[in-house]
PDB file of N, CA and C in Angstrom:
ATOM      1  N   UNK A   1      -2.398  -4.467   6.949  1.00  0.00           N
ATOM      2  CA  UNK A   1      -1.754  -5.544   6.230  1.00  0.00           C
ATOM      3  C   UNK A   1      -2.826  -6.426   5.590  1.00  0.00           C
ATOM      4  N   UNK A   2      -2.277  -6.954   4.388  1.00  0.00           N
ATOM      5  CA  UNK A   2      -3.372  -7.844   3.485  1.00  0.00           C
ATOM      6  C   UNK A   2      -3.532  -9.102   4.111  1.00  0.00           C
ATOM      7  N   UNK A   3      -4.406  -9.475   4.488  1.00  0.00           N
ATOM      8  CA  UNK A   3      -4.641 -10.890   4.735  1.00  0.00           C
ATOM      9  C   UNK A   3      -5.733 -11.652   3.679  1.00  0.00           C
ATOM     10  N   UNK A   4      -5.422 -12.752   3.915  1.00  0.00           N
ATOM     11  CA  UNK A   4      -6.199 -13.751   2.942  1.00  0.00           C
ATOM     12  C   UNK A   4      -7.710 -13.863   2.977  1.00  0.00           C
ATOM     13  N   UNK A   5      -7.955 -13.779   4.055  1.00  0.00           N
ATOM     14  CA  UNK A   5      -9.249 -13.559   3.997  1.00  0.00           C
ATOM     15  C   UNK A   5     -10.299 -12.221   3.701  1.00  0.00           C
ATOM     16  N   UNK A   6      -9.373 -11.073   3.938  1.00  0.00           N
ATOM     17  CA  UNK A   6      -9.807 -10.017   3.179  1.00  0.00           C
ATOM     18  C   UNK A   6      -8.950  -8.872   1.992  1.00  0.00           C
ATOM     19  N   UNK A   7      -7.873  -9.968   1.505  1.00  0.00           N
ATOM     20  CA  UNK A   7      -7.432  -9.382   0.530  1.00  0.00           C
ATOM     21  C   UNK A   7      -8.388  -8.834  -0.826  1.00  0.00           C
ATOM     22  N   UNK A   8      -8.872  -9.752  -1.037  1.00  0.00           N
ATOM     23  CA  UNK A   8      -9.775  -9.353  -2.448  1.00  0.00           C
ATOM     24  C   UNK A   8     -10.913  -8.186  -2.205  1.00  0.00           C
ATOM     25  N   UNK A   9     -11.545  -7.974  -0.871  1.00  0.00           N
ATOM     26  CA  UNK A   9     -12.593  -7.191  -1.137  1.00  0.00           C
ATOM     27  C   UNK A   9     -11.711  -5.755  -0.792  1.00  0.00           C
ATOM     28  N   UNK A  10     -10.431  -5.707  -0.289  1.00  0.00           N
ATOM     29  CA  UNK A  10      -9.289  -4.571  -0.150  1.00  0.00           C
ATOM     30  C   UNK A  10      -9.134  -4.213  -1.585  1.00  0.00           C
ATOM     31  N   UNK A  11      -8.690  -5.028  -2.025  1.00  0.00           N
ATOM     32  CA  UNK A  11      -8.279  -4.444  -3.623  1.00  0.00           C
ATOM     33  C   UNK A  11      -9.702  -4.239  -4.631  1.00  0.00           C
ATOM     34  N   UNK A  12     -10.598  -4.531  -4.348  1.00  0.00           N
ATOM     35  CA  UNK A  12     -11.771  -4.513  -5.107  1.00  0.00           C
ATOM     36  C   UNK A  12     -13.130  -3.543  -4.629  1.00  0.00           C
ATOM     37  N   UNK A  13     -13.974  -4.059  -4.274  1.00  0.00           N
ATOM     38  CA  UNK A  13     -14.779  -3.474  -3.344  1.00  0.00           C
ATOM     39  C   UNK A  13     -14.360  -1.813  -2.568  1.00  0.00           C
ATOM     40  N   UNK A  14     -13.663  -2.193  -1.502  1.00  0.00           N
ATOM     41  CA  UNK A  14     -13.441  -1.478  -0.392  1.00  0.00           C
ATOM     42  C   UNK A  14     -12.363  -0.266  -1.462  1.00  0.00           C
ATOM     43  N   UNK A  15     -11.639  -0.589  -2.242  1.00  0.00           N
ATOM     44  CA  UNK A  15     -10.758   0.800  -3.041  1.00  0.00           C
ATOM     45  C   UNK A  15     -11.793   1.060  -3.906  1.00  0.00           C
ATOM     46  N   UNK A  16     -12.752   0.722  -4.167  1.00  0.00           N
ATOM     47  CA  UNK A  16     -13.867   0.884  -5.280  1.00  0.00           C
ATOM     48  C   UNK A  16     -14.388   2.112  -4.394  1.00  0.00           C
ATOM     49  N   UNK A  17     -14.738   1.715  -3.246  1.00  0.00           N
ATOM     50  CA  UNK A  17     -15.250   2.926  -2.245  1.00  0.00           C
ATOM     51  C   UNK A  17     -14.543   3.997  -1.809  1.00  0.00           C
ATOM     52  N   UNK A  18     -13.248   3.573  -1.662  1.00  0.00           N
ATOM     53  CA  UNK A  18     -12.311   4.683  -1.250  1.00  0.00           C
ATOM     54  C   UNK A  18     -12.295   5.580  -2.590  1.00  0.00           C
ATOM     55  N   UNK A  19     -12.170   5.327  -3.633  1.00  0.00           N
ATOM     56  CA  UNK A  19     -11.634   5.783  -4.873  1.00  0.00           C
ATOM     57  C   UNK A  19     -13.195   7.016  -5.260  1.00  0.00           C
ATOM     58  N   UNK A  20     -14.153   6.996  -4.511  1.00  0.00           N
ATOM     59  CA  UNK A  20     -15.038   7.790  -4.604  1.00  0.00           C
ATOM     60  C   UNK A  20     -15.078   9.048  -3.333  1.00  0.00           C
ATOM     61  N   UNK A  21     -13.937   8.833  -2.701  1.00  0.00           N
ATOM     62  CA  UNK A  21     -13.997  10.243  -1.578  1.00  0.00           C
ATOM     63  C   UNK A  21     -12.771  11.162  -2.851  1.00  0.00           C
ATOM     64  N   UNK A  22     -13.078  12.198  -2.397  1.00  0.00           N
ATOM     65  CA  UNK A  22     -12.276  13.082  -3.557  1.00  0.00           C
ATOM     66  C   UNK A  22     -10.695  13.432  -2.332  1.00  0.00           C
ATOM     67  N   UNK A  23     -11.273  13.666  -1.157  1.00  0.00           N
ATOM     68  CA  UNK A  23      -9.966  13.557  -0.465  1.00  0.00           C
ATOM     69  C   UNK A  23      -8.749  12.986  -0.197  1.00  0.00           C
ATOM     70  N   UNK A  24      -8.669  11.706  -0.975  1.00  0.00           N
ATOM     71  CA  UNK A  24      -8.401  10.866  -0.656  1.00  0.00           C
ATOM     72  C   UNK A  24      -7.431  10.506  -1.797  1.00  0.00           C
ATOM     73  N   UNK A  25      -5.983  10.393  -1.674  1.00  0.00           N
ATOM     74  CA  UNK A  25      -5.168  10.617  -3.164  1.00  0.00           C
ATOM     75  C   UNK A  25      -3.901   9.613  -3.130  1.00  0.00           C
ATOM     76  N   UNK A  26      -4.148   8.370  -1.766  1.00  0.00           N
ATOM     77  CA  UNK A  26      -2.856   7.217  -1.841  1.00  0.00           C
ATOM     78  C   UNK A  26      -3.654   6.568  -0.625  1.00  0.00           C
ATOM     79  N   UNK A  27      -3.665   5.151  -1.638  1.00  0.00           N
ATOM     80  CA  UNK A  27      -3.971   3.717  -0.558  1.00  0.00           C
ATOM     81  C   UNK A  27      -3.169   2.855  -0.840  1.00  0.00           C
ATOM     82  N   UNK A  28      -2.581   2.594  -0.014  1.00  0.00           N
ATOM     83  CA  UNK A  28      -1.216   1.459   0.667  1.00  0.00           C
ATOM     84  C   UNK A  28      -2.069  -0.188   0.240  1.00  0.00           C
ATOM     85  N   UNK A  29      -1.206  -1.021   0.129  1.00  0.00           N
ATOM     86  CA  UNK A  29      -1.580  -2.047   0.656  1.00  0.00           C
ATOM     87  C   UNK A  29      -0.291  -2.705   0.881  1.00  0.00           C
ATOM     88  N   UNK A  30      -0.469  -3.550   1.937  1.00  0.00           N
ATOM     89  CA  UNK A  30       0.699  -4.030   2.516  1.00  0.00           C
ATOM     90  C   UNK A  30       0.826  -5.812   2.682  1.00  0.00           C
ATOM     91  N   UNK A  31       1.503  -6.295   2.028  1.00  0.00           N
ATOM     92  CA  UNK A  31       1.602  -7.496   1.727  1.00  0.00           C
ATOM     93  C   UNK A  31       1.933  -8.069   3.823  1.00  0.00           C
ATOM     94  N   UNK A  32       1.343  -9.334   4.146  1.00  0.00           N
ATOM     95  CA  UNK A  32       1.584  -9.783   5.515  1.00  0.00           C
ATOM     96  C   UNK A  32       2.666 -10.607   5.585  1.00  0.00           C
ATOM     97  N   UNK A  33       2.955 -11.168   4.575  1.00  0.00           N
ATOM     98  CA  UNK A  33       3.744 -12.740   4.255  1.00  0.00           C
ATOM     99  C   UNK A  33       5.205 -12.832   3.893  1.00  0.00           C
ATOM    100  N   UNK A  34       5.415 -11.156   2.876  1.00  0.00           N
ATOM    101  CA  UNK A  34       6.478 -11.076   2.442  1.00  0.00           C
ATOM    102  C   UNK A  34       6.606  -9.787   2.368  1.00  0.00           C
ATOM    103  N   UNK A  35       7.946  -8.637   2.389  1.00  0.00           N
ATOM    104  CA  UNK A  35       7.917  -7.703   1.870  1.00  0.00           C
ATOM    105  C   UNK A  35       7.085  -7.063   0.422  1.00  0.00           C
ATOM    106  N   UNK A  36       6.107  -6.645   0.205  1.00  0.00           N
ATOM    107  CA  UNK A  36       5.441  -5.642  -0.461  1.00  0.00           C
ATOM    108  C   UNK A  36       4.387  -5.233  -0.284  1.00  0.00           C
ATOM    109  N   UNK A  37       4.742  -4.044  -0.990  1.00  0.00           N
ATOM    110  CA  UNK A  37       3.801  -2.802  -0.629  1.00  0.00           C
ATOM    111  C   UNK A  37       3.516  -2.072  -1.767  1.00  0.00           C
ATOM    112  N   UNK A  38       1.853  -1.777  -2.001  1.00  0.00           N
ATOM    113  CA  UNK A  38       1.584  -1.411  -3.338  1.00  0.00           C
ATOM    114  C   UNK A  38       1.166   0.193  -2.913  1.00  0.00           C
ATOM    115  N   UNK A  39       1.596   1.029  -3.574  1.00  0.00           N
ATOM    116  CA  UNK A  39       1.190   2.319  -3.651  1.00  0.00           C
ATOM    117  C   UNK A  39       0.314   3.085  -4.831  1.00  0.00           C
ATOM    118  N   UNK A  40      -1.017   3.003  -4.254  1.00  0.00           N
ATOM    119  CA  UNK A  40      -1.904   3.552  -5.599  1.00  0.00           C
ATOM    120  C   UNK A  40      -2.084   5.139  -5.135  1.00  0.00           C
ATOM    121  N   UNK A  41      -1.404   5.980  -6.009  1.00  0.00           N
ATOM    122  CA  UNK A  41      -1.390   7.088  -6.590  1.00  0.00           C
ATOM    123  C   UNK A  41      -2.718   7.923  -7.133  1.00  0.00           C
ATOM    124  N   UNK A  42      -3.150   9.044  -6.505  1.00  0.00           N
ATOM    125  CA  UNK A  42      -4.519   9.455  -7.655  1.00  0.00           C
ATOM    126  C   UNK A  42      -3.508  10.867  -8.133  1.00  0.00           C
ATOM    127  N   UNK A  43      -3.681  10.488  -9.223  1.00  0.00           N
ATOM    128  CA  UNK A  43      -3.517  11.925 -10.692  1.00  0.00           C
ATOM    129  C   UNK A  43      -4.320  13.053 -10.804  1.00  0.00           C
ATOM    130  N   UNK A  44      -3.741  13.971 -11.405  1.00  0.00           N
ATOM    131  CA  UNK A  44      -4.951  15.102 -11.235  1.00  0.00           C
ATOM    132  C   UNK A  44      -6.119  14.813 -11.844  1.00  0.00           C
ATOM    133  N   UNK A  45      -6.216  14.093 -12.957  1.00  0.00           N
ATOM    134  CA  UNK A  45      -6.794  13.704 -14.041  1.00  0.00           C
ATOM    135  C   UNK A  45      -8.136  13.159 -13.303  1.00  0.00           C
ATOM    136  N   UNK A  46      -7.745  12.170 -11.995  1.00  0.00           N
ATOM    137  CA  UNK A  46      -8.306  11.090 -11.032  1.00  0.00           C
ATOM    138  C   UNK A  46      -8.219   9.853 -11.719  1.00  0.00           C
ATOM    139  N   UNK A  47      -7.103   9.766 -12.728  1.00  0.00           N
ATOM    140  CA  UNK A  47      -6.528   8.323 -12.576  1.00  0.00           C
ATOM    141  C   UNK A  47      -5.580   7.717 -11.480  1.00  0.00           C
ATOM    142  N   UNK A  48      -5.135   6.645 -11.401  1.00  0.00           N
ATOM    143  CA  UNK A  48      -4.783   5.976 -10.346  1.00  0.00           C
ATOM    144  C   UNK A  48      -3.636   5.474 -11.014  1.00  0.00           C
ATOM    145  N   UNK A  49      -2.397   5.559 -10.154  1.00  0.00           N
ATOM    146  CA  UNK A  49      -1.206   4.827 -10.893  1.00  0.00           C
ATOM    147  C   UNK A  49      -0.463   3.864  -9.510  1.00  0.00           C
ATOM    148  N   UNK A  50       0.130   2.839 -10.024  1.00  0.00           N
ATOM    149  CA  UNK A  50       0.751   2.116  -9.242  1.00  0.00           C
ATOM    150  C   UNK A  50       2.243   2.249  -9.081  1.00  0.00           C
ATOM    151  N   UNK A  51       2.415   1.896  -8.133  1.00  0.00           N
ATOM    152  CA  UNK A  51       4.154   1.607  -7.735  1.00  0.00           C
ATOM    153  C   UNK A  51       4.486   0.922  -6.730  1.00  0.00           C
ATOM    154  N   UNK A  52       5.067  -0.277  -7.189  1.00  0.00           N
ATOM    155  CA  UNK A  52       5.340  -1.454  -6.146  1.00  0.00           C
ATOM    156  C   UNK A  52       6.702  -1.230  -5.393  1.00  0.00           C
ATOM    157  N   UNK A  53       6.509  -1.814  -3.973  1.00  0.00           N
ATOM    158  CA  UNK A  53       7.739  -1.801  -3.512  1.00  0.00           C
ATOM    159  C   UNK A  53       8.239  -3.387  -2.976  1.00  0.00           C
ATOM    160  N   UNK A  54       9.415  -3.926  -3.030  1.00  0.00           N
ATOM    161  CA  UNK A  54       9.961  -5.140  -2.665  1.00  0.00           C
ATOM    162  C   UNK A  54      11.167  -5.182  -1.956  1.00  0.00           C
ATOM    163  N   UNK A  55      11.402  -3.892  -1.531  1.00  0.00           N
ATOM    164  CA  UNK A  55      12.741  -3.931  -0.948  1.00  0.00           C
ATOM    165  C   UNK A  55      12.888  -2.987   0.434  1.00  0.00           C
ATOM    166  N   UNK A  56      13.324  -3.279   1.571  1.00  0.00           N
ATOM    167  CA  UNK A  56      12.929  -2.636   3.037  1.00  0.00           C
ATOM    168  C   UNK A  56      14.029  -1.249   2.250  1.00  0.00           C
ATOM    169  N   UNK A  57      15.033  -1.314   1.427  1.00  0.00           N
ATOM    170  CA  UNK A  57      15.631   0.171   1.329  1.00  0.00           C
ATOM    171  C   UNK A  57      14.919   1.033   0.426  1.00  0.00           C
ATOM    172  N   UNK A  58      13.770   0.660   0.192  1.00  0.00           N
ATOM    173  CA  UNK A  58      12.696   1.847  -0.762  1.00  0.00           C
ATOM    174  C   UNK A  58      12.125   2.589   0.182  1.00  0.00           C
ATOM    175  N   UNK A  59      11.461   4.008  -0.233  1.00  0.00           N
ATOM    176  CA  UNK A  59      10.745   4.892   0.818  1.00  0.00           C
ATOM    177  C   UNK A  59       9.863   5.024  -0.367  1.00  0.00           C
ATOM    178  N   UNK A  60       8.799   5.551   0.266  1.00  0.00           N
ATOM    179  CA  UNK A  60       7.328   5.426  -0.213  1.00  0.00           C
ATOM    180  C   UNK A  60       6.923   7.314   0.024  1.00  0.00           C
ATOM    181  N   UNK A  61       7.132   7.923  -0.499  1.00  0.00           N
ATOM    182  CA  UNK A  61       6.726   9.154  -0.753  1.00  0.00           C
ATOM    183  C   UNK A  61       5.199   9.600  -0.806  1.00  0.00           C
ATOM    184  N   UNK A  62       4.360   9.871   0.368  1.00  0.00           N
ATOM    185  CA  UNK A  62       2.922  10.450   0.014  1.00  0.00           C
ATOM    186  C   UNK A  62       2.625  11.854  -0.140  1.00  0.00           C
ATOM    187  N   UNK A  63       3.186  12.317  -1.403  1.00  0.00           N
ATOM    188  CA  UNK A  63       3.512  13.811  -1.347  1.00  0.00           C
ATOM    189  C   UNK A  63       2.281  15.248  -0.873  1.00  0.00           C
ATOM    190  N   UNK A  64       0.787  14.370  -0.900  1.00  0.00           N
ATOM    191  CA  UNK A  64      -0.246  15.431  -0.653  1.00  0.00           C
ATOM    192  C   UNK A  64      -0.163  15.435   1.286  1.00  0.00           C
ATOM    193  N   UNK A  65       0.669  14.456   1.642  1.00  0.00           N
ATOM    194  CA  UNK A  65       0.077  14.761   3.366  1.00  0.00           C
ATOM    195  C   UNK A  65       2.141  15.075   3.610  1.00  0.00           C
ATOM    196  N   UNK A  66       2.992  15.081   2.680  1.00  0.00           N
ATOM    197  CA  UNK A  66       4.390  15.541   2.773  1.00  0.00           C
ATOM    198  C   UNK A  66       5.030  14.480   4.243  1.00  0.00           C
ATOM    199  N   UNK A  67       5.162  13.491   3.713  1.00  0.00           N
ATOM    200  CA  UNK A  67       5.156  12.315   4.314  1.00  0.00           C
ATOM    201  C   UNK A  67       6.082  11.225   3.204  1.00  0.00           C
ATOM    202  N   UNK A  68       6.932  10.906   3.905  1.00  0.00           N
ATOM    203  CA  UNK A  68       7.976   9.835   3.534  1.00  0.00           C
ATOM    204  C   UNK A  68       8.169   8.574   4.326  1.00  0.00           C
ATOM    205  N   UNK A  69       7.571   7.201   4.121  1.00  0.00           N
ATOM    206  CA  UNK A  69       7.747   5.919   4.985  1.00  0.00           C
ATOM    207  C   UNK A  69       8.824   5.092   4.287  1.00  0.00           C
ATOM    208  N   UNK A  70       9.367   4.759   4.939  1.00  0.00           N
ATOM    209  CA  UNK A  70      10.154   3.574   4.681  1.00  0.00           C
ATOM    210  C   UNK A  70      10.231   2.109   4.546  1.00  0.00           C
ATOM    211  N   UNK A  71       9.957   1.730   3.370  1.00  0.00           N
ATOM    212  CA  UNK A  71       9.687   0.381   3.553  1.00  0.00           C
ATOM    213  C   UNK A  71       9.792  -0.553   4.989  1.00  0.00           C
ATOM    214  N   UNK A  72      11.400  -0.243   5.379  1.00  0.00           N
ATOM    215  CA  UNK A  72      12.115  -1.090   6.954  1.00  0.00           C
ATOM    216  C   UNK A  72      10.827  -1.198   8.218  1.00  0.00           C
ATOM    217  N   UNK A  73      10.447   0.334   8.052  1.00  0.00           N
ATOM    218  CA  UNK A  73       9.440   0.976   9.092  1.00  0.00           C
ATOM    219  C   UNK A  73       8.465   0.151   9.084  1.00  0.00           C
ATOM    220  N   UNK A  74       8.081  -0.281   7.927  1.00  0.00           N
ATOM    221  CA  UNK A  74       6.500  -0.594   7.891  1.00  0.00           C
ATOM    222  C   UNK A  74       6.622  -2.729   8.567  1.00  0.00           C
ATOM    223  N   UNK A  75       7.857  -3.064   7.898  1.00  0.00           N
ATOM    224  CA  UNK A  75       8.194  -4.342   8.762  1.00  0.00           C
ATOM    225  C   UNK A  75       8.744  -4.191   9.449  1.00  0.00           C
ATOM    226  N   UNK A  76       9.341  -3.547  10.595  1.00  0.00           N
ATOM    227  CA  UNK A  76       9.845  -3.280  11.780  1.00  0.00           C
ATOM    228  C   UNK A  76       9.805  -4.226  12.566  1.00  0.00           C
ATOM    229  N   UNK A  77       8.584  -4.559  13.036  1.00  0.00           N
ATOM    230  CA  UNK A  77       8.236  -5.676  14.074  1.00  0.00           C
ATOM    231  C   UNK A  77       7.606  -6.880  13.527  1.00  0.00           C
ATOM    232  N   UNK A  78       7.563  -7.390  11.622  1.00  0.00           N
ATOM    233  CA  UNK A  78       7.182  -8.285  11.047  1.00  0.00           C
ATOM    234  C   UNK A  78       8.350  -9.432  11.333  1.00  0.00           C
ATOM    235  N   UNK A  79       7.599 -10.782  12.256  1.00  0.00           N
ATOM    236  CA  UNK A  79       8.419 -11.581  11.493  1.00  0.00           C
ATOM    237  C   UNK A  79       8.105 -12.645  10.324  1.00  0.00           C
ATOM    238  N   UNK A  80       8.676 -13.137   9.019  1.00  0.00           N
ATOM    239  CA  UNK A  80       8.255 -13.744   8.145  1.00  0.00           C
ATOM    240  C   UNK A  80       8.271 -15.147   8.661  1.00  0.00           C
ATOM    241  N   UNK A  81       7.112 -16.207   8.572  1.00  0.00           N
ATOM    242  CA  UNK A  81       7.520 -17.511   8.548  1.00  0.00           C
ATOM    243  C   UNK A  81       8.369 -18.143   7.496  1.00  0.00           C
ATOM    244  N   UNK A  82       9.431 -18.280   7.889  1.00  0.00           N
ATOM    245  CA  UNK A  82      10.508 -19.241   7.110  1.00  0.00           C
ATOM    246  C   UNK A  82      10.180 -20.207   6.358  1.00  0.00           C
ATOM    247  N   UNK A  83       9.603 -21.228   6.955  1.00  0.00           N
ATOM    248  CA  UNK A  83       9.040 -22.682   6.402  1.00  0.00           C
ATOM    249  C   UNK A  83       8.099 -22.672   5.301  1.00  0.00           C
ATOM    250  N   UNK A  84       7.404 -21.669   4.777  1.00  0.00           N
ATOM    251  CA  UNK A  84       7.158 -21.465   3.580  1.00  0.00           C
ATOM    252  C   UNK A  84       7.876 -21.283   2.368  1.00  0.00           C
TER     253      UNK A  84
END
């Protein structure tokens, strides 16, 4: 899950590094605060495509490991603070 203190070097840095293993063809990121979840995609090409999710009834398809998550799954045991 993204937290604030290491959100930016997750999306920057650290996928900068991931994005150089060739094995490697979907990185999650998972919002802590609120439902979402970003799904970066690698193409054959080795471009990278996105697809956001905002809703616990979306499933998240990682078709190279044939694997289906469910948004619900991934907050299962999240609770959101309200008072925000």
């Amino acid at each position: 899950m993204l937290s604030k203190s290491t959100e930016d070097y997750d999306r920057g840095t650290k996928f900068e590094m991931y994005r150089r293993l060739s094995s490697l063809q979907d990185y999650l990121l998972v919002a802590q605060d609120k439902i979402h979840v970003e799904h970066f995609q690698k193409q054959p090409d080795r471009r990278w495509i996105l697809e956001e999710f905002d809703s616990p009834d979306r499933t998240i398809a990682l078709e190279t490991s044939n694997c289906v998550l469910r948004v619900a799954d991934i907050y299962a045991k999240v609770v959101f603070d309200e008072a925000k």
